[in-house]
Structures are given as structure tokens and as C-alpha cells.
C-alpha atoms as a PDB file:
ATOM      1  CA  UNK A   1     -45.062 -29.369  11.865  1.00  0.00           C
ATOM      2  CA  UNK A   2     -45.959 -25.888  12.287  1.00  0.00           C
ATOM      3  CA  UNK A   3     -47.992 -26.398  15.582  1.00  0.00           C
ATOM      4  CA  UNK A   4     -44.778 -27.975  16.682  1.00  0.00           C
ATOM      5  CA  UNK A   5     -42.265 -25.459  15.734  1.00  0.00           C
ATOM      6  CA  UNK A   6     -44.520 -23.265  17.002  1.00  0.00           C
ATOM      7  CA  UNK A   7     -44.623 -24.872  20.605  1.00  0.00           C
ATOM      8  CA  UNK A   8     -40.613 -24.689  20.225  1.00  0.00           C
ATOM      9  CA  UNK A   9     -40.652 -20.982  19.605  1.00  0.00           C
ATOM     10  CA  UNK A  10     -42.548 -20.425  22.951  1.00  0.00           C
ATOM     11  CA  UNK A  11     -40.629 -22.779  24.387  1.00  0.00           C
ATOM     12  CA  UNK A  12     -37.666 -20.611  23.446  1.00  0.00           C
ATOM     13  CA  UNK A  13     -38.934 -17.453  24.239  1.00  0.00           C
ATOM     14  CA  UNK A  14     -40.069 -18.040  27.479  1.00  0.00           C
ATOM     15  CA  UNK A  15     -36.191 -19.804  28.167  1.00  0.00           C
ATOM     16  CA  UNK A  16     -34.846 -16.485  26.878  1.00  0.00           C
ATOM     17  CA  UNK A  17     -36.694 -14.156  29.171  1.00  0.00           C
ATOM     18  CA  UNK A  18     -36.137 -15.936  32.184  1.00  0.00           C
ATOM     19  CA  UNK A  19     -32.532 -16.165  31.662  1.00  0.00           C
ATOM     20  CA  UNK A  20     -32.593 -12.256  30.601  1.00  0.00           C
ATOM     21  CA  UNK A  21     -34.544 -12.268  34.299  1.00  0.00           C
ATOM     22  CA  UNK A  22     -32.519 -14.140  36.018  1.00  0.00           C
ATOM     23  CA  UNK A  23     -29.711 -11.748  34.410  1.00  0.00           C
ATOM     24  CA  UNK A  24     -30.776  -9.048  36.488  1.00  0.00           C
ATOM     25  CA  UNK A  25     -29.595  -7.988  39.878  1.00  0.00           C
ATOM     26  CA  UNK A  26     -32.491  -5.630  42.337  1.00  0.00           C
ATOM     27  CA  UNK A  27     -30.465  -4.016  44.899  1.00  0.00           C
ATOM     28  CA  UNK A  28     -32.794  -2.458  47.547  1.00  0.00           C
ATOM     29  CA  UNK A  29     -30.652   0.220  49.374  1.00  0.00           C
ATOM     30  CA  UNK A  30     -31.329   2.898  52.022  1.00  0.00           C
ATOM     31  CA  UNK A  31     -31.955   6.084  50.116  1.00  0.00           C
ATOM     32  CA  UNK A  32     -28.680   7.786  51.677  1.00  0.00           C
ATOM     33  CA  UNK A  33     -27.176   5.680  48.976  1.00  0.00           C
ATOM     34  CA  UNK A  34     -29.093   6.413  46.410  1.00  0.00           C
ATOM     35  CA  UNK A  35     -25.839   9.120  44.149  1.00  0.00           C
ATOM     36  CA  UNK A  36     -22.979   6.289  45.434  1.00  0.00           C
ATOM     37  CA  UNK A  37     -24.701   3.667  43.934  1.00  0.00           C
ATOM     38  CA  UNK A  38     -25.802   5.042  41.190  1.00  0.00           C
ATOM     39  CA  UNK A  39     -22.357   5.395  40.220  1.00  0.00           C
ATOM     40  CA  UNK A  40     -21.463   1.816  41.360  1.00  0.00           C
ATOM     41  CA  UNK A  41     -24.144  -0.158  39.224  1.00  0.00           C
ATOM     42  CA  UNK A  42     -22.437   0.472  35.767  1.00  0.00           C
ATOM     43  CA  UNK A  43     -18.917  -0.465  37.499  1.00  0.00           C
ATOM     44  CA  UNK A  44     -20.351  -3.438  38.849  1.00  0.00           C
ATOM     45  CA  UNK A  45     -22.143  -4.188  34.805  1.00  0.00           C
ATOM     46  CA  UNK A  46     -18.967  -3.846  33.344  1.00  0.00           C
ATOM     47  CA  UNK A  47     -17.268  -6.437  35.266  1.00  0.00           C
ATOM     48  CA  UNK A  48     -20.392  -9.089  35.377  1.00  0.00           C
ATOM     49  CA  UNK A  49     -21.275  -8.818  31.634  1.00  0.00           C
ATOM     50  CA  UNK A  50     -24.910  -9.721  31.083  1.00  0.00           C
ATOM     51  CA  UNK A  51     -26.086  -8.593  35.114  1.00  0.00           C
ATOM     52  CA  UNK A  52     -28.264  -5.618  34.794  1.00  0.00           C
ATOM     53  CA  UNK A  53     -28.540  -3.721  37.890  1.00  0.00           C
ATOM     54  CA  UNK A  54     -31.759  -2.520  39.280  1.00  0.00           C
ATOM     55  CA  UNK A  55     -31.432   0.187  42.105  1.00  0.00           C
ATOM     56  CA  UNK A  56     -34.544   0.038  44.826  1.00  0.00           C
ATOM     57  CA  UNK A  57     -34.049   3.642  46.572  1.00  0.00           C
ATOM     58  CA  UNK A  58     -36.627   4.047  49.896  1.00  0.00           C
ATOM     59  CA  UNK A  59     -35.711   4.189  53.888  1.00  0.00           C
ATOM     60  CA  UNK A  60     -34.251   0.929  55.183  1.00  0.00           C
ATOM     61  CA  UNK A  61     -38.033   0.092  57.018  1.00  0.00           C
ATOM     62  CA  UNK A  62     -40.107   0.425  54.216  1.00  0.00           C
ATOM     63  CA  UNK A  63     -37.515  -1.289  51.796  1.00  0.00           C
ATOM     64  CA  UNK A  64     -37.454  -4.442  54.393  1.00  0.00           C
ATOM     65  CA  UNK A  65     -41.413  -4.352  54.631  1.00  0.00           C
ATOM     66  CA  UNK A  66     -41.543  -5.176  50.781  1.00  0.00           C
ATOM     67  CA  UNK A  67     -38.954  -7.731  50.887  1.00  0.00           C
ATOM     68  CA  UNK A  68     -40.586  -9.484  53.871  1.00  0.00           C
ATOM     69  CA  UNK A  69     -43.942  -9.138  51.464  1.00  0.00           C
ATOM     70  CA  UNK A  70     -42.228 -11.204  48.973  1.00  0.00           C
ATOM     71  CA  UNK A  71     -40.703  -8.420  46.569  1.00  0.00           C
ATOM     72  CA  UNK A  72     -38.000  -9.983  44.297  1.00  0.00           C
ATOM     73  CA  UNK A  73     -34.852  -8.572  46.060  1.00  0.00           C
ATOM     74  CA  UNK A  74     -31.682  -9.729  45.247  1.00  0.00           C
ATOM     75  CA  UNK A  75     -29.875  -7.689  48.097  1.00  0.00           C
ATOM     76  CA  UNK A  76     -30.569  -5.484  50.948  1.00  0.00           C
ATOM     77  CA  UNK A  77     -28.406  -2.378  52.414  1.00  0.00           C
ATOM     78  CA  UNK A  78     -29.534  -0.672  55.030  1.00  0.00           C
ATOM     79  CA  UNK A  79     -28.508   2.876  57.167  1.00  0.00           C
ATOM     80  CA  UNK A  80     -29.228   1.181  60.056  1.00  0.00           C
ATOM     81  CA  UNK A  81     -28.055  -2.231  61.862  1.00  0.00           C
ATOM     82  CA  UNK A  82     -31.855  -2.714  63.572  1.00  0.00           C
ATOM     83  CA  UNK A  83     -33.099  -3.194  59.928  1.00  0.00           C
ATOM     84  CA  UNK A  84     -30.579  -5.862  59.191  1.00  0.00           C
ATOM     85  CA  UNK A  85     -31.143  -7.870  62.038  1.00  0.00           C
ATOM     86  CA  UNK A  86     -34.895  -7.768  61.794  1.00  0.00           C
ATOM     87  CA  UNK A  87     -34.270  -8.810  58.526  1.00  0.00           C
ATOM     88  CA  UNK A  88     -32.267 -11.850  59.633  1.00  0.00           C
ATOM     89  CA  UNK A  89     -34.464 -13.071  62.718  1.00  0.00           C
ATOM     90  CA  UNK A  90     -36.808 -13.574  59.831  1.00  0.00           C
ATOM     91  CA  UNK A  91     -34.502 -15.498  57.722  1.00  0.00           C
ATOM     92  CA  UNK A  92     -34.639 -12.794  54.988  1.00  0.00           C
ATOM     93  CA  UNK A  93     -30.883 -12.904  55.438  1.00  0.00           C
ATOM     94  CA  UNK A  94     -28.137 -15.106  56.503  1.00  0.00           C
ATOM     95  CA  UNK A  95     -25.821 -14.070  59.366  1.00  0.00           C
ATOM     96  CA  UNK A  96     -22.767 -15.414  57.750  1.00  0.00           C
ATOM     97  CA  UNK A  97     -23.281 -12.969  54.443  1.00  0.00           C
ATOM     98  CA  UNK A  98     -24.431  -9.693  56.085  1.00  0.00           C
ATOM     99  CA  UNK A  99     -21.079  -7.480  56.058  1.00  0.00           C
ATOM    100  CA  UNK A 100     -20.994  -3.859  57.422  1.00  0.00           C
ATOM    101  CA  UNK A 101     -19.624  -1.980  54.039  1.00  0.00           C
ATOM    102  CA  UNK A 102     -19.781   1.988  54.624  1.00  0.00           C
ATOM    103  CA  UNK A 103     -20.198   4.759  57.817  1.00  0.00           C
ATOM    104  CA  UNK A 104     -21.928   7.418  58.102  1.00  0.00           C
ATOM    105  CA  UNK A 105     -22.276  10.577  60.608  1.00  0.00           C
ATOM    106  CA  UNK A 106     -25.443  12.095  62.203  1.00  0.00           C
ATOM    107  CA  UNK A 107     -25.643  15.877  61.794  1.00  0.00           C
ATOM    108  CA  UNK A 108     -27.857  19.057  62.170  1.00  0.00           C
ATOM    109  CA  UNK A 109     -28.679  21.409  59.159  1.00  0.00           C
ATOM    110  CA  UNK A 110     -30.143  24.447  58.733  1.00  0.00           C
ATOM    111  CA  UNK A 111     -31.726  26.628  55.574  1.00  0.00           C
ATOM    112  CA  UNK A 112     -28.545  27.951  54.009  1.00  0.00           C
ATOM    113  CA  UNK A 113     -30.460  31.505  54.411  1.00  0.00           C
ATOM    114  CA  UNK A 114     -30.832  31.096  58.178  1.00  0.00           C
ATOM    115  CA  UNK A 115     -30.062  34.147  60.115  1.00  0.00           C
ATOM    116  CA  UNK A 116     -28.745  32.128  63.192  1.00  0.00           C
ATOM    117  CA  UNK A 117     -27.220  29.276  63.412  1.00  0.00           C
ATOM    118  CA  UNK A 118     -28.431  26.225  66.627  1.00  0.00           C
ATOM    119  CA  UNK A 119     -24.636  26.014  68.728  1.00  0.00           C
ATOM    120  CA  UNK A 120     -26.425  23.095  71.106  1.00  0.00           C
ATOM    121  CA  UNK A 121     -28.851  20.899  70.927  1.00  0.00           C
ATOM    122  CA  UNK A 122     -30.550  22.561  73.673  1.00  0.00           C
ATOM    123  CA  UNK A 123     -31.259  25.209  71.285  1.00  0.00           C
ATOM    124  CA  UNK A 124     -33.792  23.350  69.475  1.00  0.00           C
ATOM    125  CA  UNK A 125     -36.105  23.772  72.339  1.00  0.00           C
ATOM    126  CA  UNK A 126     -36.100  27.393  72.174  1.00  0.00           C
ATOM    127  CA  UNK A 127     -39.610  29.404  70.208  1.00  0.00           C
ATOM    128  CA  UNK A 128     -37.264  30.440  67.389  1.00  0.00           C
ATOM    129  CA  UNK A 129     -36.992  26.512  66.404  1.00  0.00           C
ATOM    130  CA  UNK A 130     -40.919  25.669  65.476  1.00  0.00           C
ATOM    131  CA  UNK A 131     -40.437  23.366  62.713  1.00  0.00           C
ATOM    132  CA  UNK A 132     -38.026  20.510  62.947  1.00  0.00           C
ATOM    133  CA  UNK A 133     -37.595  17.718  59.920  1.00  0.00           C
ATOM    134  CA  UNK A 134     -36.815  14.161  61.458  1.00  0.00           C
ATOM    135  CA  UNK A 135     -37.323  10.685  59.473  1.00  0.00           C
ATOM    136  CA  UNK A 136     -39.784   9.183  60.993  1.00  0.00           C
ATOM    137  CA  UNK A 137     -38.669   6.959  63.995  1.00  0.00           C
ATOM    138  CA  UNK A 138     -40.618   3.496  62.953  1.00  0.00           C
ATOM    139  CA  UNK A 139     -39.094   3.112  59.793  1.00  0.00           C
ATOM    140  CA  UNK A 140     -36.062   5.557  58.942  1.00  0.00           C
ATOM    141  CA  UNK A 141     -33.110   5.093  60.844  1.00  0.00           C
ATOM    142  CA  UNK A 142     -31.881   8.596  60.503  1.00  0.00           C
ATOM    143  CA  UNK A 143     -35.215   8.995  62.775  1.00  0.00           C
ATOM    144  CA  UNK A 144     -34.053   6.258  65.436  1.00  0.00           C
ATOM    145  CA  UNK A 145     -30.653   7.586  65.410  1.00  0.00           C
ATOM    146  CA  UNK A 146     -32.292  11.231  65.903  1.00  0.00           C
ATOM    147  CA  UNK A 147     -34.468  10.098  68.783  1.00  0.00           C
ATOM    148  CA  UNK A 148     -32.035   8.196  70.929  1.00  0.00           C
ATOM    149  CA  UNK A 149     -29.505  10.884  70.771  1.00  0.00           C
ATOM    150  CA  UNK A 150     -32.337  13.195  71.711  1.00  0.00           C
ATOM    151  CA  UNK A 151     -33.670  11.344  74.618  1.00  0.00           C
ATOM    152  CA  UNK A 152     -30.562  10.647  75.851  1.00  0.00           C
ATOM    153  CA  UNK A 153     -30.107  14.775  76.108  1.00  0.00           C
ATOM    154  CA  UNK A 154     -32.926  14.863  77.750  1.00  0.00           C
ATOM    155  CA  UNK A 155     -34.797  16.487  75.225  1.00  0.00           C
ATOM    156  CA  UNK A 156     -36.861  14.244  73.191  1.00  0.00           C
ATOM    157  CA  UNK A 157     -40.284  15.468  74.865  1.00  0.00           C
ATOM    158  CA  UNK A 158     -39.429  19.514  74.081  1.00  0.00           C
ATOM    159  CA  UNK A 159     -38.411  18.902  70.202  1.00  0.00           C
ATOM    160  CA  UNK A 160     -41.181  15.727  69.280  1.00  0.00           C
ATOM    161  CA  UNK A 161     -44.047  18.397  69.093  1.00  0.00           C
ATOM    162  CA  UNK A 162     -42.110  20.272  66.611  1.00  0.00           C
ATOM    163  CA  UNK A 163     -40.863  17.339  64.774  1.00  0.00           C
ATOM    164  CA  UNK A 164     -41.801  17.261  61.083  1.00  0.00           C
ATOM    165  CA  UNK A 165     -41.916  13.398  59.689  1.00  0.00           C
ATOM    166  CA  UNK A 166     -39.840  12.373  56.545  1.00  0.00           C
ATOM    167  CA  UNK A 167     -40.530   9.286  54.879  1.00  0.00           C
ATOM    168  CA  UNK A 168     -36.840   9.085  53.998  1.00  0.00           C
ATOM    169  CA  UNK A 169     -33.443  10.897  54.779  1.00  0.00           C
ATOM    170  CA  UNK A 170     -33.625  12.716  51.630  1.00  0.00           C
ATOM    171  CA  UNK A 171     -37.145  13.975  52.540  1.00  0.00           C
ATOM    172  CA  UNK A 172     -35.627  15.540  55.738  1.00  0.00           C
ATOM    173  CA  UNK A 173     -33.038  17.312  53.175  1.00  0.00           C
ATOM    174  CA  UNK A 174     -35.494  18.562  50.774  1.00  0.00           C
ATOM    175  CA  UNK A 175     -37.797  20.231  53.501  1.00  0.00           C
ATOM    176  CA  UNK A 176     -34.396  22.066  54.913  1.00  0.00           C
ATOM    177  CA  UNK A 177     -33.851  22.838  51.859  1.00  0.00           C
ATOM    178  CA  UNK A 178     -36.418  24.245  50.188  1.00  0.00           C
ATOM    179  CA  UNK A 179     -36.755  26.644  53.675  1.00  0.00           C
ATOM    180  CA  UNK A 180     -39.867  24.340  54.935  1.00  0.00           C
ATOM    181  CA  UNK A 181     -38.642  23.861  58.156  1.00  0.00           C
ATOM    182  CA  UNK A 182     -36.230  25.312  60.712  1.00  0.00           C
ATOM    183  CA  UNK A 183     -33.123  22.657  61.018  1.00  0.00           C
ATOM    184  CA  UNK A 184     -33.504  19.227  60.495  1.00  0.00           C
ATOM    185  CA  UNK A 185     -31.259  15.915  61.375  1.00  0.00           C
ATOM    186  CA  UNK A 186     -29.475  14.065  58.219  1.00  0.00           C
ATOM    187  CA  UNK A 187     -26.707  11.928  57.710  1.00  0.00           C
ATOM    188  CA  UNK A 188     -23.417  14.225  57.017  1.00  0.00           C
ATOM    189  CA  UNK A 189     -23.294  12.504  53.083  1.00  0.00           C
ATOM    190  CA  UNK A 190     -26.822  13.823  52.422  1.00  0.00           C
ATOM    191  CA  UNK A 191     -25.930  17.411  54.355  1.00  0.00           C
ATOM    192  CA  UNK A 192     -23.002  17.819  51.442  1.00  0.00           C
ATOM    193  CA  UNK A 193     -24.951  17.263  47.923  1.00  0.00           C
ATOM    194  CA  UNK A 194     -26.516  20.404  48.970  1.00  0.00           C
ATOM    195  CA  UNK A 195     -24.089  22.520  50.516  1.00  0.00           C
ATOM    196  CA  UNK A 196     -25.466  25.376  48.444  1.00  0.00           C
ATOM    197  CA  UNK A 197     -28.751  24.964  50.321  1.00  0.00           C
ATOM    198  CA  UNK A 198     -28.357  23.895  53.770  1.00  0.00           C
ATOM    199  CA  UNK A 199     -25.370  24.309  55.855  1.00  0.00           C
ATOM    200  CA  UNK A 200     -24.386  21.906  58.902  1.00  0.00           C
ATOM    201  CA  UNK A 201     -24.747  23.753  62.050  1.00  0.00           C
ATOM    202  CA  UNK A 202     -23.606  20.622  64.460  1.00  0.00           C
ATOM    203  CA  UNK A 203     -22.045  16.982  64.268  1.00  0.00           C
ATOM    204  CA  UNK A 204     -24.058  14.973  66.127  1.00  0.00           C
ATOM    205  CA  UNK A 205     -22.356  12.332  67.832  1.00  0.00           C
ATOM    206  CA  UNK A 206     -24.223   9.308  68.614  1.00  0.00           C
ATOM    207  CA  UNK A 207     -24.049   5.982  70.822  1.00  0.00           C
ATOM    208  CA  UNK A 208     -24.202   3.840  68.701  1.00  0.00           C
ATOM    209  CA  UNK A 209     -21.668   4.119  65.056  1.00  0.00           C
ATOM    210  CA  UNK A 210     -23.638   4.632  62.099  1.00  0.00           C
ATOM    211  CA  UNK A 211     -22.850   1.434  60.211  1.00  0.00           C
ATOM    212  CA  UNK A 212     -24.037   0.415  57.330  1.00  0.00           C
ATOM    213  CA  UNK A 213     -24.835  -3.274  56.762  1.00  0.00           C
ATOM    214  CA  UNK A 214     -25.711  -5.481  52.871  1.00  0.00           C
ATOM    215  CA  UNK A 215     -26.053  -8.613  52.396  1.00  0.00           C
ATOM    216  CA  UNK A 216     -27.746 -11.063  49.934  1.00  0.00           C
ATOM    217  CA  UNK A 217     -31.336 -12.185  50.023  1.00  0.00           C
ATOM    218  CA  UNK A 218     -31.810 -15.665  51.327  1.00  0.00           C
ATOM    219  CA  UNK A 219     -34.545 -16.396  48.500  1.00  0.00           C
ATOM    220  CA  UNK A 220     -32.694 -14.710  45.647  1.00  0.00           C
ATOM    221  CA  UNK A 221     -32.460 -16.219  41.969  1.00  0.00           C
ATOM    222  CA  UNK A 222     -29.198 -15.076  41.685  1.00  0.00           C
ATOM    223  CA  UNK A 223     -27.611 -15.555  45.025  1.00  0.00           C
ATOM    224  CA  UNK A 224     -23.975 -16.614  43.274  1.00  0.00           C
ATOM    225  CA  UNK A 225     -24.075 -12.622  41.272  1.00  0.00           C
ATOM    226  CA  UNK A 226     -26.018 -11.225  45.098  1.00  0.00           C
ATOM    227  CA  UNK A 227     -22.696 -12.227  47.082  1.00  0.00           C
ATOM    228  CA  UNK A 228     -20.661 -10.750  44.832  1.00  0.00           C
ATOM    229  CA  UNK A 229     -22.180  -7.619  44.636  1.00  0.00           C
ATOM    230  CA  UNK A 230     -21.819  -7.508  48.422  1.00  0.00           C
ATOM    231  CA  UNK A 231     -18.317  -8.542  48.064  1.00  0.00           C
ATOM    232  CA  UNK A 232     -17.949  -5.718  45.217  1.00  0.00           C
ATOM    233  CA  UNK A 233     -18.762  -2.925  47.631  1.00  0.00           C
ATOM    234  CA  UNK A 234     -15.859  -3.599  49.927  1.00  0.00           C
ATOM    235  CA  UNK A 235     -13.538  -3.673  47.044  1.00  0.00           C
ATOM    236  CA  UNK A 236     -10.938  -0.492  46.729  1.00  0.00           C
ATOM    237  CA  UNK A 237     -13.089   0.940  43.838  1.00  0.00           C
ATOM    238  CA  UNK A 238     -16.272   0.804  45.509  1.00  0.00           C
ATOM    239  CA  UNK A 239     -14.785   2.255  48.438  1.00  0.00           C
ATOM    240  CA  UNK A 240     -13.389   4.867  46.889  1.00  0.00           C
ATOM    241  CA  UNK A 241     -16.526   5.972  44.963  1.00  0.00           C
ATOM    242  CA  UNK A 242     -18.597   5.883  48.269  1.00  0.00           C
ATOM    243  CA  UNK A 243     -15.655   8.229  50.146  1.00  0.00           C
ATOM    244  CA  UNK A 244     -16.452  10.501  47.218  1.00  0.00           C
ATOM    245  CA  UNK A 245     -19.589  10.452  48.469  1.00  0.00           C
ATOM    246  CA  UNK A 246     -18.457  10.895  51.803  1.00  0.00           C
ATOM    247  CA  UNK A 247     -18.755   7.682  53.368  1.00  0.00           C
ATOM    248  CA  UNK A 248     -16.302   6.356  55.760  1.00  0.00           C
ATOM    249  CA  UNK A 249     -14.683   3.265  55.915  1.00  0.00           C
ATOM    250  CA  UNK A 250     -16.865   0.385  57.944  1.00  0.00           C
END
């Protein structure tokens, strides 16, 4: 009998750790995010009881390079509609569940000690303007949104020797700073958790809105708790902890 009740207890076990697996929710979201969500997991716990949610910070590229290798993801949100859609030409995502849940604005910062202030874009071409912190363009949107507004001034080919590469948004922050590099192009929610270090010098309009887009994971385990987490973040209290953050409305 013992082998038996043994066998059982394994059994068990193993039941009991899948379902506390299949209890948790991995969110991989654009590292922009990373403060408003943090304050939105334990909302989200309290109202799922028994979901756990795991927070996957990184820039929208590299987070959509690990889910396309297979990482257990239960949903992806990106800074960046190009991310999104490569995710859903390869049927990492479903059309119908993406939704566009927050906006953001592109801006310029500077050291908060700066002596002078860019008043143009232009300016950034000029000798006093050597060291310029940009996400890099292949994999952090803040990067693509950077270059296109760039090039379309006409002045992609004078700043791109000066550029300094971020792996993430929050990357470019840190290196303005910590007084690492002359100015440097975030989004306007990272520019104000450090208003005592950096001050914006310039909104940067850009073609195309700064949209962010979520959606569940086509593979996920827990696709019924993914689309409501999705759903969650449009709610009026989700919204309202992101405009604290300073995201606008999508």
C-alpha cells in the first residue's frame, strides 16, 4: 500500500503545482510601463483571487524576440504598434484581441544641471551636443520613433554619429541622468519620474501617435485570465493609475 499511496502523493503534488502554475499570469510589457504596472498587478490580484502576476520589464523588440523563442508569456504590451504587428504576422497574437490601451509623447531631455537648454532640433547638430542617448532603432521603439522624426528633419545623418544606444527607454533616462550624455529622446512618462534630474527641453511631435498596443498570447495556458487582464487595463481604474503615470487615453 505504501508504494501506492506513495504514487498518489506525487500524483498530487505534481496536480498542485501545475494548477499553482497555471495560477500565474507573465505579463511582458515595454519597460516605459514598468512604475504603472507595478501598481496595477496587485489591483488586478485582488480582483482574480489565486492569479499571481509576473511583470516581464525589457524594450518591446527584445521582449517579442523571447516570446517568438517560446518564453511562457501570457500577454504582450508594447510602446510601439510595429512590435505588435510583427508579433501577429507570426501568429504570436490574434488580431481580434490586440487593443490599443495607453499614449504616450516623444520628448527631448537634458541633464537637469545643463547650462543651456536645445530650443530646435536643429540644435542637436551643433559641437556643443557630442553625446546623444537614443534606444536603439532595431529593437526600442523610442529609437524608431527618434529616427523617423529625425530623418524626416532632415537630420538623421548629423545626430547618428553622436547617438549613444540604449537597450531600453529607461537606459536613455539613466544616461541623461546621471550627466553621461548631452540630451537624449524619451517618452514624456519616463522624462517626469525624474524631474529632479533631467528637465524636458522640447515636445517632440511625431507622425505617427505613440500608441500603445496588449493583447493576449495565442499559446497561453491561461488565455481566459490573459483577456481579461487586457480587458482590465482599459477599465476606469487602470486608466486612472496609468494617467498618474502620465499616460494618455488610447
Amino acid at each position: 500500500m505504501k508504494p501506492v499511496r506513495s504514487a498518489l502523493l506525487i500524483v498530487l503534488a505534481v496536480a498542485l503545482s501545475t494548477a499553482a502554475a497555471a495560477a500565474d499570469l507573465t505579463v511582458s510589457a515595454a519597460s516605459s510601463l514598468t512604475n504603472a504596472f507595478r501598481d496595477l498587478a496587485p489591483v488586478f490580484e485582488a480582483a482574480h483571487p489565486g492569479t499571481r502576476v509576473q511583470l516581464n520589464f525589457a524594450a518591446s523588440g527584445a521582449l517579442l524576440q523571447q516570446i517568438a523563442r517560446g518564453a511562457p508569456v501570457d500577454v504582450f504590451a508594447s510602446a510601439d504598434q510595429e512590435s505588435m504587428d510583427d508579433a501577429q504576422a507570426q501568429g504570436l497574437v490574434n488580431a481580434a484581441e490586440r487593443r490599443n490601451v495607453v499614449s504616450n509623447a516623444l520628448v527631448l531631455i537634458t541633464p537637469l544641471q545643463a547650462k543651456q537648454l536645445p530650443t530646435a532640433l536643429a540644435d542637436l547638430g551643433k559641437p556643443a551636443y557630442t553625446r546623444i542617448a537614443i534606444g536603439l532603432t532595431a529593437s526600442v521603439p523610442v529609437g524608431r520613433y527618434t529616427k523617423a522624426v529625425l530623418e524626416k528633419a532632415g537630420l538623421w545623418a548629423a545626430v547618428e554619429p553622436k547617438m549613444i544606444g540604449a537597450q531600453n527607454v529607461r537606459q536613455a533616462l539613466d544616461y541623461v541622468a546621471r550627466g553621461e550624455v548631452d540630451a537624449g529622446f524619451v517618452y514624456a512618462t519616463d522624462a517626469a519620474l525624474m524631474a529632479d534630474k533631467v528637465k524636458v527641453a522640447l515636445q517632440v511631435p511625431t507622425s505617427t501617435p505613440i500608441l500603445y498596443p496588449a493583447a493576449p498570447i495565442a499559446s497561453s495556458r491561461n488565455a481566459g485570465t490573459a483577456q481579461q487582464f487586457v480587458a482590465f487595463l482599459l477599465t476606469p481604474a487602470a486608466q486612472a493609475v496609468l494617467a498618474k503615470y502620465g499616460f494618455g487615453k488610447p
